[in-house]
C-alpha atoms as a PDB file:
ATOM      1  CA  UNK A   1     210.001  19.759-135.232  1.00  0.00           C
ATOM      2  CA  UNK A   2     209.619  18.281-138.920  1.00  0.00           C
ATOM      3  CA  UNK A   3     208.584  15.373-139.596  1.00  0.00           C
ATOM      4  CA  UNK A   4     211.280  12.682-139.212  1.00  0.00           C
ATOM      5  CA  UNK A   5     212.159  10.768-142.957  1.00  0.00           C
ATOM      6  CA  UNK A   6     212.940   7.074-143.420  1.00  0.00           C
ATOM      7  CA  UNK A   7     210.536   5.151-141.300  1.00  0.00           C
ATOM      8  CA  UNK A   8     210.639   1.635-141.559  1.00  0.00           C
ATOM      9  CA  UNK A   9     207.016   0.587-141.525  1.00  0.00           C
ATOM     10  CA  UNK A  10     204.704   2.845-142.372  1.00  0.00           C
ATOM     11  CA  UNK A  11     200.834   2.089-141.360  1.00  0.00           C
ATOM     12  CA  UNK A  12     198.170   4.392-142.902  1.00  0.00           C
ATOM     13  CA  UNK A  13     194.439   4.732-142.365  1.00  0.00           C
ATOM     14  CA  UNK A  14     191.368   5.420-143.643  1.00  0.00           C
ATOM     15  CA  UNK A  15     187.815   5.438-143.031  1.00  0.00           C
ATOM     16  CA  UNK A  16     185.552   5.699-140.035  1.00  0.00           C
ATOM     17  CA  UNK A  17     187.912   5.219-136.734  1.00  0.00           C
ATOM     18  CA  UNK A  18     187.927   6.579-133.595  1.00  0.00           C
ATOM     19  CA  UNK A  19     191.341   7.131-132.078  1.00  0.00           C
ATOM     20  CA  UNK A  20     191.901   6.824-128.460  1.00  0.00           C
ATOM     21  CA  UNK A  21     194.993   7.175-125.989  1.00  0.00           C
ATOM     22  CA  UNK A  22     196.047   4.766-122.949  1.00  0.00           C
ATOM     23  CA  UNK A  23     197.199   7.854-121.257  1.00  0.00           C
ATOM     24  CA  UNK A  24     194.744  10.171-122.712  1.00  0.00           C
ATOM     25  CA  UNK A  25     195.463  12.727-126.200  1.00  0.00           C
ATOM     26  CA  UNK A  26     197.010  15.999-123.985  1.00  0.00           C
ATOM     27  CA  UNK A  27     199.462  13.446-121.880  1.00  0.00           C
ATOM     28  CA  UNK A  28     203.299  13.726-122.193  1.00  0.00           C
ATOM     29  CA  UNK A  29     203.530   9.998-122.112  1.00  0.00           C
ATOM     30  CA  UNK A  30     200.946   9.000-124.385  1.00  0.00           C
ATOM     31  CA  UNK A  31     200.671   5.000-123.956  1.00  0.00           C
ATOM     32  CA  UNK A  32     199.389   2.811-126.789  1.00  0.00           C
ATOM     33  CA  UNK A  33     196.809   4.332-128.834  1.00  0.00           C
ATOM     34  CA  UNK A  34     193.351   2.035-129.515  1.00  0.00           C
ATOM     35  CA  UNK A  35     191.803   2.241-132.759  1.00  0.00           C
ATOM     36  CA  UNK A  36     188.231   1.536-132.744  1.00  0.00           C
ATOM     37  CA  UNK A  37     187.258   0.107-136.613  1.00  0.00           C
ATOM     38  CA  UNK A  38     183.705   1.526-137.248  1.00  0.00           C
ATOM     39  CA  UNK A  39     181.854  -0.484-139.085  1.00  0.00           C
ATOM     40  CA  UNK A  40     178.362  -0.301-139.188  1.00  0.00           C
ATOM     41  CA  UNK A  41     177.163  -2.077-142.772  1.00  0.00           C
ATOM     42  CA  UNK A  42     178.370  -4.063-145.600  1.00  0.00           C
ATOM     43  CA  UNK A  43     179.777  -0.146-147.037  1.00  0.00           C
ATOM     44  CA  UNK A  44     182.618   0.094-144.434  1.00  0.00           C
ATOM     45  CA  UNK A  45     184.238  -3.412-144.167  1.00  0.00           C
ATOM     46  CA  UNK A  46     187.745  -4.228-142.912  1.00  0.00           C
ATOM     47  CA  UNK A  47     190.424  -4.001-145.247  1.00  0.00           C
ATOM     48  CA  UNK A  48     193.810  -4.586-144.348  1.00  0.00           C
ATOM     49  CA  UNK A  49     197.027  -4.705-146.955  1.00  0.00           C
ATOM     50  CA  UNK A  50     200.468  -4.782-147.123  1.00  0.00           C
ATOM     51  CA  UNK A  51     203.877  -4.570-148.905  1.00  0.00           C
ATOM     52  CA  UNK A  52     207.391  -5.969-148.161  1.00  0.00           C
ATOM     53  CA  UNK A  53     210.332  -3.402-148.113  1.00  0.00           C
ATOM     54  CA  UNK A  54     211.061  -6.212-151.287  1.00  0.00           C
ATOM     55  CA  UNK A  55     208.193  -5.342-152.616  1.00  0.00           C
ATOM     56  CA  UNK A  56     206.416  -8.546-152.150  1.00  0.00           C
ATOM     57  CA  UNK A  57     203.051  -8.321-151.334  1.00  0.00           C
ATOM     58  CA  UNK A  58     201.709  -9.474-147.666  1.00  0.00           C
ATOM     59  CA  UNK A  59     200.061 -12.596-147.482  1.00  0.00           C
ATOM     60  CA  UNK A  60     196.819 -11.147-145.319  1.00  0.00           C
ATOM     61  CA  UNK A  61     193.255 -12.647-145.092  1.00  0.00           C
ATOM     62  CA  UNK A  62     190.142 -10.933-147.008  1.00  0.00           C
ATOM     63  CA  UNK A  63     188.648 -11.075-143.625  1.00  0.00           C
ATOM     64  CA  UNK A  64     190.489 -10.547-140.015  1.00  0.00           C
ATOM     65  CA  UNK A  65     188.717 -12.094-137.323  1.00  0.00           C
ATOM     66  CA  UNK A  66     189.776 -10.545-133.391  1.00  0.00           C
ATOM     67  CA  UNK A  67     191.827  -7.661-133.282  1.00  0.00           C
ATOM     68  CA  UNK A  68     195.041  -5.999-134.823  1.00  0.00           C
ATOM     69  CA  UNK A  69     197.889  -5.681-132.822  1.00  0.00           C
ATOM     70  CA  UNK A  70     201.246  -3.344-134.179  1.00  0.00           C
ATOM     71  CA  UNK A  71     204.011  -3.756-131.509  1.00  0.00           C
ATOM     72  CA  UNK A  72     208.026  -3.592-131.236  1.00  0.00           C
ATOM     73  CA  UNK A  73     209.066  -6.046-129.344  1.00  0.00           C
ATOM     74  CA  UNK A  74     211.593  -4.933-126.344  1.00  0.00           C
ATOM     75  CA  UNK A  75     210.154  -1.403-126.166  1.00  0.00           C
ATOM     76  CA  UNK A  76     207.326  -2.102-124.324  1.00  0.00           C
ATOM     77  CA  UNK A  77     206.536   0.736-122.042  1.00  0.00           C
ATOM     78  CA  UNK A  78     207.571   3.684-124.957  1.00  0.00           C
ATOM     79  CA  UNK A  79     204.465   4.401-126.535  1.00  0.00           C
ATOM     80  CA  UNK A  80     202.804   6.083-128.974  1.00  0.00           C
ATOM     81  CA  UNK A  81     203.370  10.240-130.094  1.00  0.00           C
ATOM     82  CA  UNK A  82     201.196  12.265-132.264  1.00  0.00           C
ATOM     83  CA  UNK A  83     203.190  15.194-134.558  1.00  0.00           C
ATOM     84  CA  UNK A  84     202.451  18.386-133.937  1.00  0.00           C
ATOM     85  CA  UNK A  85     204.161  20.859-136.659  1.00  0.00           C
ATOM     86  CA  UNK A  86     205.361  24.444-136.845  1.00  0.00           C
ATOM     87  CA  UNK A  87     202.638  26.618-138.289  1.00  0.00           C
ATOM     88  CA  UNK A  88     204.896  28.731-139.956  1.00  0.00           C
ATOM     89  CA  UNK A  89     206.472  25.793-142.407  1.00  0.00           C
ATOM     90  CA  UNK A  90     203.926  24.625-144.057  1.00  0.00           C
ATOM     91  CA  UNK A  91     205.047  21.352-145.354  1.00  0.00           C
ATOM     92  CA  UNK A  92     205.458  20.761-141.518  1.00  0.00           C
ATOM     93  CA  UNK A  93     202.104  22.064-140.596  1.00  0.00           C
ATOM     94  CA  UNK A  94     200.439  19.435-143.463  1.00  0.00           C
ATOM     95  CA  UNK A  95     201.239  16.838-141.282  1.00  0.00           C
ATOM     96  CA  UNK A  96     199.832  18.053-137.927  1.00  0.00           C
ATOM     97  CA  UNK A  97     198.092  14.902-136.425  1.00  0.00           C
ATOM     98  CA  UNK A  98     195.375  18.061-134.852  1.00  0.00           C
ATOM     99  CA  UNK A  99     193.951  18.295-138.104  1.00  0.00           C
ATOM    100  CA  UNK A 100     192.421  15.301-136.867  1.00  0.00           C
ATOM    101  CA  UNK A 101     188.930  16.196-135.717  1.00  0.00           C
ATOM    102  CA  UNK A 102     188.797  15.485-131.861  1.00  0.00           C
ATOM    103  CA  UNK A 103     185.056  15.589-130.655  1.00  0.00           C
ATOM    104  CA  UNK A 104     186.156  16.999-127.635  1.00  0.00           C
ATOM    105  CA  UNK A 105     187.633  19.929-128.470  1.00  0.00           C
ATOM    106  CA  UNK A 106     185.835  23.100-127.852  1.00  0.00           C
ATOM    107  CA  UNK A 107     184.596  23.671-131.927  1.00  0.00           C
ATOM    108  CA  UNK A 108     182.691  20.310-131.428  1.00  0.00           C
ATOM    109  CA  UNK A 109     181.581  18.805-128.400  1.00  0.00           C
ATOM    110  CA  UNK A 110     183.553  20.050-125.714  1.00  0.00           C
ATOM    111  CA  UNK A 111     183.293  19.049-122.655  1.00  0.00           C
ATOM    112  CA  UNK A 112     180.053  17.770-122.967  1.00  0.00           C
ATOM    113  CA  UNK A 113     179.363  14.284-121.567  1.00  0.00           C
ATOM    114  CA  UNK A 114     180.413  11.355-124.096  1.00  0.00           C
ATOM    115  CA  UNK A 115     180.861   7.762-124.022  1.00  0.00           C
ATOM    116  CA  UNK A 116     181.137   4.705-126.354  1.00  0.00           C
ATOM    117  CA  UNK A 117     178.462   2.734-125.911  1.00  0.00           C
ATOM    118  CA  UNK A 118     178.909  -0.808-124.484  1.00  0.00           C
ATOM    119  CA  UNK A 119     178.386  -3.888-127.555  1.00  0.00           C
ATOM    120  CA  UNK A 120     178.982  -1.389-130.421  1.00  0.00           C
ATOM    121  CA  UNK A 121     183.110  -1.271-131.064  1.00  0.00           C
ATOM    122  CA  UNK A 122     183.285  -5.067-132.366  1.00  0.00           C
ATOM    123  CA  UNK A 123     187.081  -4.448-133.671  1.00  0.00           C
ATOM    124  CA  UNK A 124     190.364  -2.707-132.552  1.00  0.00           C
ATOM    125  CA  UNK A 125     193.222  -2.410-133.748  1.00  0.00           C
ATOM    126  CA  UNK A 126     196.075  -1.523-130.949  1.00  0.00           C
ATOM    127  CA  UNK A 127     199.386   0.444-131.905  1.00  0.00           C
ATOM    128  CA  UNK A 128     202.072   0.646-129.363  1.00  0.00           C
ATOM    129  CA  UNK A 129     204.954   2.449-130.839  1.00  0.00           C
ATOM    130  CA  UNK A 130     205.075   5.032-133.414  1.00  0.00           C
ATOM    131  CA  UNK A 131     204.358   8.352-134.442  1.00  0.00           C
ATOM    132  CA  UNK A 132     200.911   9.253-135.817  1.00  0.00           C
ATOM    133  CA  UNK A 133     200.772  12.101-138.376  1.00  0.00           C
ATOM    134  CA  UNK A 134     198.188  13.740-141.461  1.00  0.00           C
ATOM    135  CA  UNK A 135     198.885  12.482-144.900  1.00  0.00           C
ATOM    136  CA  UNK A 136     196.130  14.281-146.481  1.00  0.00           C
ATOM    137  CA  UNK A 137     193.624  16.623-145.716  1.00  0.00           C
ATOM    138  CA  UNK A 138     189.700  17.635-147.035  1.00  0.00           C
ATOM    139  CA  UNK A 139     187.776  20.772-146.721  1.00  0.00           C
ATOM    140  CA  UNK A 140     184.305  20.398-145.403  1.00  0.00           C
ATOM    141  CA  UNK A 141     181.409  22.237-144.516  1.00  0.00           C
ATOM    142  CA  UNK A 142     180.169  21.724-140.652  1.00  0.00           C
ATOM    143  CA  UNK A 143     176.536  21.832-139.668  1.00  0.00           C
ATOM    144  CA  UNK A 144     174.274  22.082-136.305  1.00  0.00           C
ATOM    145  CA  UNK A 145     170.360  21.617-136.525  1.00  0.00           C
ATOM    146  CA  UNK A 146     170.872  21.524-140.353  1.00  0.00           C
ATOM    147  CA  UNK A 147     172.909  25.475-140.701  1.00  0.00           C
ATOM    148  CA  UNK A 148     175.983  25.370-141.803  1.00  0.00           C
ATOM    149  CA  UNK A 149     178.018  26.840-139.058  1.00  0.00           C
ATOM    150  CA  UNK A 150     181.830  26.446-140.444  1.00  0.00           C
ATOM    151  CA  UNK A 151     184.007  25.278-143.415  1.00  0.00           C
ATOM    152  CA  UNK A 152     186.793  23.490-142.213  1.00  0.00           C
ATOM    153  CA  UNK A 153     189.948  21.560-143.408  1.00  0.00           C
ATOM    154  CA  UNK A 154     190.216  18.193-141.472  1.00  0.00           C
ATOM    155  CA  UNK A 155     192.308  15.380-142.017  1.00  0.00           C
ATOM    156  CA  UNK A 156     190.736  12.668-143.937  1.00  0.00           C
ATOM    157  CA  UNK A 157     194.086  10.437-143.965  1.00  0.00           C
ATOM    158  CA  UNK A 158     196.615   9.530-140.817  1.00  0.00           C
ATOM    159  CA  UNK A 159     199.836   7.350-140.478  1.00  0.00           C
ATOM    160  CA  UNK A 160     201.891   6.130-138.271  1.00  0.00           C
ATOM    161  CA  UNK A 161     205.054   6.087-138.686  1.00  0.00           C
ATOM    162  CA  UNK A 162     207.453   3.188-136.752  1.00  0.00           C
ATOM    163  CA  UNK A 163     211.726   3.752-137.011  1.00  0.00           C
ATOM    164  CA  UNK A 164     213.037   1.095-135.831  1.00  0.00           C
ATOM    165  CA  UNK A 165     217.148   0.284-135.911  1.00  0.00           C
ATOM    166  CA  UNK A 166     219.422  -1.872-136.777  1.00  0.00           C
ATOM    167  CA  UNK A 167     218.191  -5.696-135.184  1.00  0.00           C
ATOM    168  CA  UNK A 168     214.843  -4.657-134.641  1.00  0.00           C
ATOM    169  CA  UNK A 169     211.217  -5.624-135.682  1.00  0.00           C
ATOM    170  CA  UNK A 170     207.580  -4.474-135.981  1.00  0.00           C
ATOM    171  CA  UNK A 171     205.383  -6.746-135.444  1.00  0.00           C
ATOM    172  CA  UNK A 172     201.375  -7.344-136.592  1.00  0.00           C
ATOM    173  CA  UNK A 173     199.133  -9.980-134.696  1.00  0.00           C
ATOM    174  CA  UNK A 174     196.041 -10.544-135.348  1.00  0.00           C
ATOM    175  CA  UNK A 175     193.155 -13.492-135.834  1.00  0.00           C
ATOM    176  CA  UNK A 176     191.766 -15.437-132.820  1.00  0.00           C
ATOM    177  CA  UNK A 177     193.625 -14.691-129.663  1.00  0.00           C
ATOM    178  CA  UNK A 178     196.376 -12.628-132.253  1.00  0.00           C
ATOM    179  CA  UNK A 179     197.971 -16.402-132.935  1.00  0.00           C
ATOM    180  CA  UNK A 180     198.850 -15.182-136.584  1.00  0.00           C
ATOM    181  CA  UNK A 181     201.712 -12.682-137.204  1.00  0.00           C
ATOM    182  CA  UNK A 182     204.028 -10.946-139.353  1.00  0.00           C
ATOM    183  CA  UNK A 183     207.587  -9.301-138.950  1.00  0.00           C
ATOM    184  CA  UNK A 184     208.781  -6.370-140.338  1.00  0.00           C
ATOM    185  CA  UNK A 185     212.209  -6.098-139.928  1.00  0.00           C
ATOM    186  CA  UNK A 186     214.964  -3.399-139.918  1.00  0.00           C
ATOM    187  CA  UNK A 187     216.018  -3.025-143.701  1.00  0.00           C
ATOM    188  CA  UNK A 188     218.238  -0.037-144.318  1.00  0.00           C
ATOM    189  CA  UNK A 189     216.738   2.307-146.308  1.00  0.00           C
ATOM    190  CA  UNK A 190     213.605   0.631-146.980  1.00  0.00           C
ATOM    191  CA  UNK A 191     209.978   0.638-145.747  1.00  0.00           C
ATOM    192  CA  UNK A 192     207.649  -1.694-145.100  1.00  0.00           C
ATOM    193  CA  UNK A 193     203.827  -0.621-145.423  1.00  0.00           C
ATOM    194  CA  UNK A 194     200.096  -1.823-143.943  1.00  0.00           C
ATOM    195  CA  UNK A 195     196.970   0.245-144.921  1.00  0.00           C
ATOM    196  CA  UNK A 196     194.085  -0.229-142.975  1.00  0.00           C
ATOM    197  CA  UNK A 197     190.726   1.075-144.175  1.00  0.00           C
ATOM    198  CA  UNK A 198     187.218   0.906-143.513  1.00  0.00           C
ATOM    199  CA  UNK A 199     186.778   3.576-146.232  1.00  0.00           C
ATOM    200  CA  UNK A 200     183.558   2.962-148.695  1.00  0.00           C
ATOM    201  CA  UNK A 201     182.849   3.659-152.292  1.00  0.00           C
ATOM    202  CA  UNK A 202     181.878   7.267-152.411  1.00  0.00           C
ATOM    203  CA  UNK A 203     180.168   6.229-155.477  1.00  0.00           C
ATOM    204  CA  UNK A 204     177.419   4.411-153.330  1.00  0.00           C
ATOM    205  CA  UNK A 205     177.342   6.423-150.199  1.00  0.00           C
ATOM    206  CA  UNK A 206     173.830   7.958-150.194  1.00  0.00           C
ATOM    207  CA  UNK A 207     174.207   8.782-146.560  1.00  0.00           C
ATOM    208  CA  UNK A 208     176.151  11.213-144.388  1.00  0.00           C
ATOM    209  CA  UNK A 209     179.062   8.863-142.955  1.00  0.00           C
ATOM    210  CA  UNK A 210     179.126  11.083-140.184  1.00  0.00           C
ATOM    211  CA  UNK A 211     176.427  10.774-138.500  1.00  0.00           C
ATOM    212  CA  UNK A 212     177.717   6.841-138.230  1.00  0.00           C
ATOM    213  CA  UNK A 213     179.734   8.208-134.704  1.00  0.00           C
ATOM    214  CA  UNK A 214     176.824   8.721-132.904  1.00  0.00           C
ATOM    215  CA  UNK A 215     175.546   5.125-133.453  1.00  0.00           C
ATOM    216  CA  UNK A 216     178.200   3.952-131.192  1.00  0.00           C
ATOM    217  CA  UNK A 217     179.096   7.537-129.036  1.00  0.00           C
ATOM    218  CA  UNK A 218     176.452   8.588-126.140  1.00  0.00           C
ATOM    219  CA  UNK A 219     176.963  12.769-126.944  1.00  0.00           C
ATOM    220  CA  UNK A 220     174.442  14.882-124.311  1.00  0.00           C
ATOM    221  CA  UNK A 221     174.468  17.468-127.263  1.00  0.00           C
ATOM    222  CA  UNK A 222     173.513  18.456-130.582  1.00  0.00           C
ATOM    223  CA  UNK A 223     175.260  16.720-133.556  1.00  0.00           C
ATOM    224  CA  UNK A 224     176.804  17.720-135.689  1.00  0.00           C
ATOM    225  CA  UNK A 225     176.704  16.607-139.807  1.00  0.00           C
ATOM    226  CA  UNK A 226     180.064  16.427-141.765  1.00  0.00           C
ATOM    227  CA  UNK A 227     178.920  16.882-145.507  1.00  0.00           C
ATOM    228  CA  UNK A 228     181.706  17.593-148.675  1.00  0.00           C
ATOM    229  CA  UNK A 229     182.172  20.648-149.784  1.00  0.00           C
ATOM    230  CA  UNK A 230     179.836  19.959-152.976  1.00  0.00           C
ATOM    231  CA  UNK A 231     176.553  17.950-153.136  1.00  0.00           C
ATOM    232  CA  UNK A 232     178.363  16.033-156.036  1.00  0.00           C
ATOM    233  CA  UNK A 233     180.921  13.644-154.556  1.00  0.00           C
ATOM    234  CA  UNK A 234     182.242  13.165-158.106  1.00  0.00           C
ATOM    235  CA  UNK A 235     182.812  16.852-159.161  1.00  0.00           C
ATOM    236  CA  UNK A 236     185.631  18.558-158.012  1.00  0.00           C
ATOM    237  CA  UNK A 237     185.272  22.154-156.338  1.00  0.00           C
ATOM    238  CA  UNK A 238     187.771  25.160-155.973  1.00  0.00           C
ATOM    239  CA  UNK A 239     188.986  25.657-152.510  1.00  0.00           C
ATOM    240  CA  UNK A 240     187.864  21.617-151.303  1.00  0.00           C
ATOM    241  CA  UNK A 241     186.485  18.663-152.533  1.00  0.00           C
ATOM    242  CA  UNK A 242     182.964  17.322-152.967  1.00  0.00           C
ATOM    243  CA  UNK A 243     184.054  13.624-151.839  1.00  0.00           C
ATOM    244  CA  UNK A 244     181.522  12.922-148.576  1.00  0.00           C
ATOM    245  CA  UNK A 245     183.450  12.514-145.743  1.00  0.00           C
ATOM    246  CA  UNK A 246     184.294   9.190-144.412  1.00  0.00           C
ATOM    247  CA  UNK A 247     187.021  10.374-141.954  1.00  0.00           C
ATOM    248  CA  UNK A 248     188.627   9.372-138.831  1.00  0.00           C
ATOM    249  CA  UNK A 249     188.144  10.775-135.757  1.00  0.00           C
ATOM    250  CA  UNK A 250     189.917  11.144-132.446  1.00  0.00           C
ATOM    251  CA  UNK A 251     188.553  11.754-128.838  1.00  0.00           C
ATOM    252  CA  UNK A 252     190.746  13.591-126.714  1.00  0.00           C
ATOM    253  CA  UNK A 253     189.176  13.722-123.431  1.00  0.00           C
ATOM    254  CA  UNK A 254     188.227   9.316-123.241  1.00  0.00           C
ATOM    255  CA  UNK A 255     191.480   7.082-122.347  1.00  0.00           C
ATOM    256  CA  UNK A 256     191.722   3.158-123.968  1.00  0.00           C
ATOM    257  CA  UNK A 257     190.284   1.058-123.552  1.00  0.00           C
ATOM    258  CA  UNK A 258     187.414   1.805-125.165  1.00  0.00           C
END
């Protein structure tokens, strides 16, 4: 099925996150889906922004205290769904939310023993409608006890996508106890849009962003390193891109909360 057109808010991310499900990732009925903002220095802050379907810019604070909250009021219950295109059309298949890397799948960890570590996820953001998707993806080169074991192409950008009708509104929460909000209503033919990033400068990321998962994961496994497809993260390769990966991640196997 293609990717429905003409949402009304549209939420991207980027950065280090780790995506879970109420109801777990294989579930029909997925429940709300938790995203854990990783961010362990000063490189990977917070950074949430916004436009208007007017085009007005939202009024948001250079620093959210407590966590996010993206809900449609009146549909509690619905929850969240994750797009899953045709292989064979392959502006469908760009937007398949498994080029997401799940841990838990068998190419990484599979069913290995994992779990976040208690004290390390500090802030959440929690979406509870909306269809989650790949905007854009990056080719990188996997590798276990320092060989290089794989190239893949993994999503380095998601979205969700909320359509609401006619009377409807999203609504974000956040700050202490989620006090402040915003609407976004139903505009016809319009959109409304939030990016949320912990993303960092690639100019200044001397380290492998990676390996920043298993600071807060407990894996009884190997790890794995997530490096561009160039040692320059400023020159531009055939077949990929030498950016280093700062990527979300997903795991499949752990149900929110998390």
């Amino acid at each position: 099925m293609p990717l429905p057109g003409n949402p009304v808010v549209t939420v991207n991310f980027e950065g280090l996150m780790l995506l879970v499900f109420e109801r777990g990732l294989h579930s029909r009925k997925k429940g709300y889906c938790q995203v854990a903002l990783v961010q362990p220095d000063e490189r990977h802050c917070l950074n949430v922004t916004g436009t208007m379907a007017s085009g007005e810019e939202i009024d948001l604070p250079d620093e959210i205290e407590g966590d996010i909250i993206l809900e449609v009021p009146g549909r509690y219950g619905e929850g969240v769904e994750t797009h899953e295109g045709e292989p064979y059309d392959d502006m469908d298949h760009e937007n398949d939310f498994r080029w997401l890397i799940d841990l838990q799948t068998a190419k990484w960890h599979g069913k290995k023993a994992m779990q976040v570590m208690t004290g390390k996820i500090l802030q959440r953001m929690f979406i509870h409608q909306g269809l989650i998707y790949t905007t854009q993806k990056q080719l990188v080169r996997v590798f276990r006890k320092g060989l290089l074991v794989r190239e893949a192409e993994v999503a380095r950008k998601i979205a969700c996508n909320l359509y609401l009708k006619d009377g409807e509104k999203a609504v974000l929460r956040y700050g202490a106890h989620c006090r402040e909000r915003i609407e976004l209503p139903f505009e016809p033919e319009a959109s409304h849009t939030i990016s949320v990033s912990t993303l960092c400068d690639p100019t200044d990321s001397p380290d492998n962003d990676f390996q920043h998962y298993y600071n807060v994961l407990e894996v009884e496994d190997v790890q794995f390193e997530v490096r561009g497809h160039a040692d320059n993260p400023g020159r531009p390769v055939p077949r990929g891109e030498g950016r280093l990966p700062c990527n979300p991640v997903c795991l499949g196997r752990i149900k929110a909360p998390i």
